[in-house]
Protein backbone atom coordinates (compact mmCIF):
# COMPACT_ATOMS: atom_id res chain seq x y z
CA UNK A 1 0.00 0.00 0.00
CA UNK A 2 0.95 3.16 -1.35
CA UNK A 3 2.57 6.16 0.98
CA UNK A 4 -0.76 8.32 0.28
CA UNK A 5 -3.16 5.14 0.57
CA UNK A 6 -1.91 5.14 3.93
CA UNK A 7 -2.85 8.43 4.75
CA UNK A 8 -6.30 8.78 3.28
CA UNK A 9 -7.26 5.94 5.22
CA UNK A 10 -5.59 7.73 8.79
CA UNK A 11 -8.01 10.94 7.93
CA UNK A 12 -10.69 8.93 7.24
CA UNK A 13 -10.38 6.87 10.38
CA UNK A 14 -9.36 10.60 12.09
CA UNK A 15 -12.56 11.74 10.67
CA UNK A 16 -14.83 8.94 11.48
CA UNK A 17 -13.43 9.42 14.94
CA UNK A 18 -14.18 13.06 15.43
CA UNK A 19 -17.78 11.94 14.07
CA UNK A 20 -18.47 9.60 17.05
CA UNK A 21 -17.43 12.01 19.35
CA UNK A 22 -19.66 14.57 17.93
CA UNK A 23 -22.21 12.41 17.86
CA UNK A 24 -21.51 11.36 21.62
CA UNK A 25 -21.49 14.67 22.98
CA UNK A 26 -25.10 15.48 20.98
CA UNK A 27 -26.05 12.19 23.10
CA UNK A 28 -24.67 13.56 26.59
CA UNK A 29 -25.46 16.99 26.29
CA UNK A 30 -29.18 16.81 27.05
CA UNK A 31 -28.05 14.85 30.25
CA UNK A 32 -24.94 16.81 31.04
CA UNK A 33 -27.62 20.40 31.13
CA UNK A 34 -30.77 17.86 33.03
CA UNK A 35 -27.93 17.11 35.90
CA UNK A 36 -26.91 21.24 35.63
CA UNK A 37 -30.59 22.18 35.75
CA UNK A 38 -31.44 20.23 39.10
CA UNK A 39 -28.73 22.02 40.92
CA UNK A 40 -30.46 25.61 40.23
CA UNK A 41 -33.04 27.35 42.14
CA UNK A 42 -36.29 27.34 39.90
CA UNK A 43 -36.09 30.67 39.47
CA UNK A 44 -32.70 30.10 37.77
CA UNK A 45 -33.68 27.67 36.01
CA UNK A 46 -36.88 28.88 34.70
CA UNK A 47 -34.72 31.58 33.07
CA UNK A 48 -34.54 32.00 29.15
CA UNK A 49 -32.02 31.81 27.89
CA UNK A 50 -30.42 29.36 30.52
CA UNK A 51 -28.42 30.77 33.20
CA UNK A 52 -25.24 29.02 32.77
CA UNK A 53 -23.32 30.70 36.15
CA UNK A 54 -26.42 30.50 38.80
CA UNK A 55 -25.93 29.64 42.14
CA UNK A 56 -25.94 25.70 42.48
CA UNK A 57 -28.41 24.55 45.43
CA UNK A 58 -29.69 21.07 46.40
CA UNK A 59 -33.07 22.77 46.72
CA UNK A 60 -34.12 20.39 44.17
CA UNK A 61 -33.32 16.62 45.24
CA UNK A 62 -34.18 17.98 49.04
CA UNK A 63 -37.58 18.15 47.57
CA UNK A 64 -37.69 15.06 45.64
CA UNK A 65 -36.70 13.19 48.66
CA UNK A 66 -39.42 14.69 50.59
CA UNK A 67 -37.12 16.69 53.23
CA UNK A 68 -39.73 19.35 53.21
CA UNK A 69 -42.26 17.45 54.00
CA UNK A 70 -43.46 15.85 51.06
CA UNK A 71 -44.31 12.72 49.44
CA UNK A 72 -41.51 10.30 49.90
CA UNK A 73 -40.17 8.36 46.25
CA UNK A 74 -39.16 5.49 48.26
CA UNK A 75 -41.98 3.18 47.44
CA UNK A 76 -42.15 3.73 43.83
CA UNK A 77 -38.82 3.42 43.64
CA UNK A 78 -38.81 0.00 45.15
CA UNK A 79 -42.39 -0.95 43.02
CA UNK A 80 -40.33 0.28 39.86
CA UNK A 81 -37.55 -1.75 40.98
CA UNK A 82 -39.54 -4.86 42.12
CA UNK A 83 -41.70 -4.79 38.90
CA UNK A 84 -38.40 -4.39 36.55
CA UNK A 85 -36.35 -7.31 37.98
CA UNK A 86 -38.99 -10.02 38.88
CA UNK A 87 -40.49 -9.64 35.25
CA UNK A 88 -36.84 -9.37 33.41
CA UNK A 89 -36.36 -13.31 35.65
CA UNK A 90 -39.56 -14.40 34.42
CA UNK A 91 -38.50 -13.44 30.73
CA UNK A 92 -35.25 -14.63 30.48
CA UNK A 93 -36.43 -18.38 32.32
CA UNK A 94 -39.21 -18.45 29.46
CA UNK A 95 -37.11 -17.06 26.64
CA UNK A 96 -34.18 -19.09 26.86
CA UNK A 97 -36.06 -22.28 26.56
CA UNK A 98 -37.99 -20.85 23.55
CA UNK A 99 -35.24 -19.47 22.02
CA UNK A 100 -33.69 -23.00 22.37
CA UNK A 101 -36.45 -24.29 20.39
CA UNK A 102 -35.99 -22.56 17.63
CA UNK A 103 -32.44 -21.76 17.05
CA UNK A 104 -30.99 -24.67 18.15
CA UNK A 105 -33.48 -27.86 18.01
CA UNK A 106 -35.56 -26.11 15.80
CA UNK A 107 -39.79 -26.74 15.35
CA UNK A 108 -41.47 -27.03 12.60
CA UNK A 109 -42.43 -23.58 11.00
CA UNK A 110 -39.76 -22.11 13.34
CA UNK A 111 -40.02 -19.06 10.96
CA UNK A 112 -43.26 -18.64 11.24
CA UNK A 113 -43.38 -18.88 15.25
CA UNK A 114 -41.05 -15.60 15.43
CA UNK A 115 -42.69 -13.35 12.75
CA UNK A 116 -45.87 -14.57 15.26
CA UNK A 117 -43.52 -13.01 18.46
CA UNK A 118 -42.43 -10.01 16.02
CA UNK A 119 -46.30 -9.24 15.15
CA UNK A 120 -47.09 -9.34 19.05
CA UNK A 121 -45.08 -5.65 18.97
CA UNK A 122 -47.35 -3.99 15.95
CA UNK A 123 -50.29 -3.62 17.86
CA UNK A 124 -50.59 -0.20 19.28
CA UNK A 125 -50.46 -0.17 23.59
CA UNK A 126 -53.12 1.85 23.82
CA UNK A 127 -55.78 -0.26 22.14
CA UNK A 128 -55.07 -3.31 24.30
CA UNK A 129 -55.28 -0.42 26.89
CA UNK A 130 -58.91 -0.86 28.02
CA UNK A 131 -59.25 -4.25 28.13
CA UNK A 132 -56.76 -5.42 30.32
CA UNK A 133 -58.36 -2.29 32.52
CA UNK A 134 -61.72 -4.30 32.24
CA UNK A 135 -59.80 -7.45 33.37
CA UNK A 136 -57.52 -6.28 36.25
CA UNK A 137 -61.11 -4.46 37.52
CA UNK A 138 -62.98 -7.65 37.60
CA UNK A 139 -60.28 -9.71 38.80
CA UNK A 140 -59.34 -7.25 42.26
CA UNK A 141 -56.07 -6.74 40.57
CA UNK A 142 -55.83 -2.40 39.86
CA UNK A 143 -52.75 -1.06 42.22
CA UNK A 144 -51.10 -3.88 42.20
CA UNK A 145 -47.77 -4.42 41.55
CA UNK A 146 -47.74 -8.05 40.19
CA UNK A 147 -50.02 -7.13 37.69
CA UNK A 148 -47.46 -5.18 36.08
CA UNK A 149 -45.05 -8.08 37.02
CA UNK A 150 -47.44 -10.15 34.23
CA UNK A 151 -47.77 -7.29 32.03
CA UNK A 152 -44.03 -6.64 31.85
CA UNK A 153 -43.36 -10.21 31.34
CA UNK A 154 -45.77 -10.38 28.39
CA UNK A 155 -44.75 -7.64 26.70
CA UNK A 156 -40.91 -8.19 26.73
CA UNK A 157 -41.07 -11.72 26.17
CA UNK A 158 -41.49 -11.45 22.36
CA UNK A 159 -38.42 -9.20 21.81
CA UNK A 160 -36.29 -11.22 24.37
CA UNK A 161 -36.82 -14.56 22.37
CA UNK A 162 -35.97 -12.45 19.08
CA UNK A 163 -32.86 -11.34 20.54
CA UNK A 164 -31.79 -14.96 22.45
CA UNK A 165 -33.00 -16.73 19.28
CA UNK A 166 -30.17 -15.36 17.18
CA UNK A 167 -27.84 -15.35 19.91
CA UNK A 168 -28.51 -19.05 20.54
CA UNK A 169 -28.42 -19.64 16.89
CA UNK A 170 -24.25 -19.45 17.76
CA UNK A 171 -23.86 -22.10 20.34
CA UNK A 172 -21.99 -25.28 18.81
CA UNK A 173 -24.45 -28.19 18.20
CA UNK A 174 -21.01 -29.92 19.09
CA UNK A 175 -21.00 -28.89 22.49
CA UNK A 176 -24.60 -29.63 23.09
CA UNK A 177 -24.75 -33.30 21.79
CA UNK A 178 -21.70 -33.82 23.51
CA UNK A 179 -23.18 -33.27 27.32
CA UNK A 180 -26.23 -34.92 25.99
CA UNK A 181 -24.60 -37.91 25.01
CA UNK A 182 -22.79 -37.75 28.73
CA UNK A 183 -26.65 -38.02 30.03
CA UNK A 184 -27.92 -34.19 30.48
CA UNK A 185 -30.76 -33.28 30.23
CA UNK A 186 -32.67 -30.47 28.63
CA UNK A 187 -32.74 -28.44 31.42
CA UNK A 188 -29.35 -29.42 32.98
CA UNK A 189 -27.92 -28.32 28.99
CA UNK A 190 -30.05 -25.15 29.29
CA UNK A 191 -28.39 -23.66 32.48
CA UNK A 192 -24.95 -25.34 32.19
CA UNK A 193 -23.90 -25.89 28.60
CA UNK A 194 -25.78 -23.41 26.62
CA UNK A 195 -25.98 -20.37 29.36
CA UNK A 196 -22.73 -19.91 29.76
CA UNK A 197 -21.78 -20.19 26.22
CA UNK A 198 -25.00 -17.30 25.81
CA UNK A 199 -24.30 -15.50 28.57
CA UNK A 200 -23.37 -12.08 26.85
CA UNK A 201 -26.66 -12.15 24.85
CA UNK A 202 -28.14 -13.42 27.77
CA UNK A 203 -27.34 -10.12 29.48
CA UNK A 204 -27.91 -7.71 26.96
CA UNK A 205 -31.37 -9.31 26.37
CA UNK A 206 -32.40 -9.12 30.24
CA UNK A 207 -30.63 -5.16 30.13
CA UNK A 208 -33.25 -4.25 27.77
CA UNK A 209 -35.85 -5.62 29.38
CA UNK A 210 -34.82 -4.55 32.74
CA UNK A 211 -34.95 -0.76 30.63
CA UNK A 212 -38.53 -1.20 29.39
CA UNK A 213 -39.78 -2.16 32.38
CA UNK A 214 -38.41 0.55 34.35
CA UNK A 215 -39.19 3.15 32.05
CA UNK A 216 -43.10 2.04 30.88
CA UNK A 217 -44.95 4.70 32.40
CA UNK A 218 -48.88 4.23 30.11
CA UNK A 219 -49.83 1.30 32.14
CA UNK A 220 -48.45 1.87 35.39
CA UNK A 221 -50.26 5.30 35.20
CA UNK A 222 -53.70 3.91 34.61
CA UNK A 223 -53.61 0.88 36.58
CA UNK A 224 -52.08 1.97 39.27
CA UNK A 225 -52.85 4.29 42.39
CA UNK A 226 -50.96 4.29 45.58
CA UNK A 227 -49.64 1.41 46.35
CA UNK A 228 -48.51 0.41 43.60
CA UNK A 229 -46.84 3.65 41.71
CA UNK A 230 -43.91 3.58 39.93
CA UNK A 231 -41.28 5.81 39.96
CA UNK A 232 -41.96 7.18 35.98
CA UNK A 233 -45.23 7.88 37.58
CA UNK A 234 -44.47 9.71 40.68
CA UNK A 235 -42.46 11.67 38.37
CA UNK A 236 -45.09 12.74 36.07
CA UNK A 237 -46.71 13.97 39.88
CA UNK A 238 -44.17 16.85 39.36
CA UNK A 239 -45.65 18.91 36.63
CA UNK A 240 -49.17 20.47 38.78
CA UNK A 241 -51.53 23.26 37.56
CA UNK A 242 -49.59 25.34 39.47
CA UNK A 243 -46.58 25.16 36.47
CA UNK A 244 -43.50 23.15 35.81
CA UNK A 245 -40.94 23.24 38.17
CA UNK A 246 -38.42 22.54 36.14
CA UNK A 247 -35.45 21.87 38.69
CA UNK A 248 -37.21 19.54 40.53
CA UNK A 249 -38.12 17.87 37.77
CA UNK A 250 -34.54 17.41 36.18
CA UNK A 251 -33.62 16.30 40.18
CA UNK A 252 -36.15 13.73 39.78
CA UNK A 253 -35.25 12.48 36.59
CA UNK A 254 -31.67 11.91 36.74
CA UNK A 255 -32.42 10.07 40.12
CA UNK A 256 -34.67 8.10 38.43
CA UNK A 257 -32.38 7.37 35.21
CA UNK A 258 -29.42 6.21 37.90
CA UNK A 259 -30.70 2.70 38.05
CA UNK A 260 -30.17 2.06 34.22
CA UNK A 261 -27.05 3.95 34.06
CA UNK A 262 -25.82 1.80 36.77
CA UNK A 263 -26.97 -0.89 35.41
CA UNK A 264 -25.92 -0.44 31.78
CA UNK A 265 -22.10 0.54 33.25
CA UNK A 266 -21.69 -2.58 34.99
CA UNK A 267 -22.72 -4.71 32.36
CA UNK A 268 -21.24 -3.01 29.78
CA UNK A 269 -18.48 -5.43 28.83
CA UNK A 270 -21.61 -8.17 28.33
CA UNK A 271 -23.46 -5.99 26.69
CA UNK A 272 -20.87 -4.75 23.82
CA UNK A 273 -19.99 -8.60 23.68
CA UNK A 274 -23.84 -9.71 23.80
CA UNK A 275 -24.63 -6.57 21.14
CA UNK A 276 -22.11 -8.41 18.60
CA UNK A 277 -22.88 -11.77 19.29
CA UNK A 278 -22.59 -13.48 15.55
CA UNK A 279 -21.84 -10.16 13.87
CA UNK A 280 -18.57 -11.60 12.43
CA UNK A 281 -18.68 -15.30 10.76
């Protein structure tokens, strides 16, 4: 390769570079001015255009957290977080075996069976919105927080055994025939031979689950009260007919995002692995 091959393809890269950045900080900079915004006064921060050197104050998360005497975000923080991990378990233990069926010992019409999962996410929330309002009424089951266990679980299952399928699709019949010729079983190949093989996928699947869950806010606002409020929903308690007060709303919602930034940063090396799971051959 040529002297000035060579450094077309250094700009280029250079250049590609400086793109991801750009685009990175166009990413972060709505988060980097929420997290500037809750340390302001509301006055400051009702100011147009933005006052950039206010005074910083923890005005804001001392009201969130009910110092004043407020409403506490404990319990919908631990409904939000109850609801978001028990129904990302109950996902991944009936996706992996489904995925298993058809990526690895494949059904008949195994094509067919996924665009049926796929087709599950084209019908609009809202419409199945009444009816299941109809049916947690009659069964006793509004404000209550393992109805949204069974509607999280429903609605993430479909994309979860998308996602496993493919990344199941990579596990080495080898391996699998192998510990079933030693006298496995199916379930004993499931968590010990094809798992840990999966596992990356296996966490990026259950991240993005754990993500919708937290963040569904339609259904946990109608068919929940009191008891069972989630934290997206004691959020949305912030914006009154009194006006928008905007600092303790960006207090509230970068509390509320920590979770699934947490989350996401300590499973980020599963994730990026999970996320290109089968991407090269």
């Amino acid at each position: 390769m040529s002297a000035v091959a060579v450094r077309i393809r250094r700009r280029r890269g250079a250049g590609l570079g400086l793109l991801a950045w750009l685009i990175g900080l166009l990413f972060f900079l709505p988060i980097a001015w929420m997290a500037l915004t809750s340390f302001h006064s509301e006055a400051d921060a009702a100011t147009n255009p933005p006052s950039f050197g206010a005074a910083l104050t923890l005005d804001g998360y001392r009201d969130f957290f009910g110092v004043g005497g407020g409403a506490s975000p404990w319990p919908a923080l631990i409904n939000s977080t109850v609801a978001s991990l028990v129904s990302t378990l109950c996902v991944l233990l009936l996706a992996l075996p489904a995925a298993y069926a058809l990526s690895v010992r494949r059904v008949k019409k195994w094509t067919d069976v996924l665009f049926f999962f796929l087709s599950t996410k084209m019908l609009p929330v809202v419409a199945g919105l009444l009816p299941i309002y109809l049916f947690a009424k009659n069964a006793g089951m509004l404000d209550n927080i393992w109805l949204l266990v069974i509607l999280y679980t429903s609605m993430n299952l479909p994309i979860a055994v998308w996602m496993m399928q493919s990344f199941l699709a990579e596990v080495p019949v080898a391996v699998i025939e192998a510990a079933q010729i030693d006298g496995a079983r199916l379930p004993t190949v499931l968590a010990r031979v094809v798992a840990p093989i999966a596992l990356p996928g296996i966490a990026a699947t259950a991240l993005i689950c754990f993500i919708f869950s937290w963040n569904e806010l339609l259904f946990a606002r109608v068919l929940t009260g009191v008891v069972a409020e989630t934290a997206p929903v004691f959020l949305t308690g912030f914006i009154t007919s009194q006006g928008l007060f905007l600092a303790k709303v960006c207090a509230a919602s970068l509390v509320i995002s920590l979770p699934v930034l947490a989350a996401g940063f300590a499973a980020q090396d599963k994730l990026v692995q999970g996320l290109s799971l089968g991407a090269v051959k």
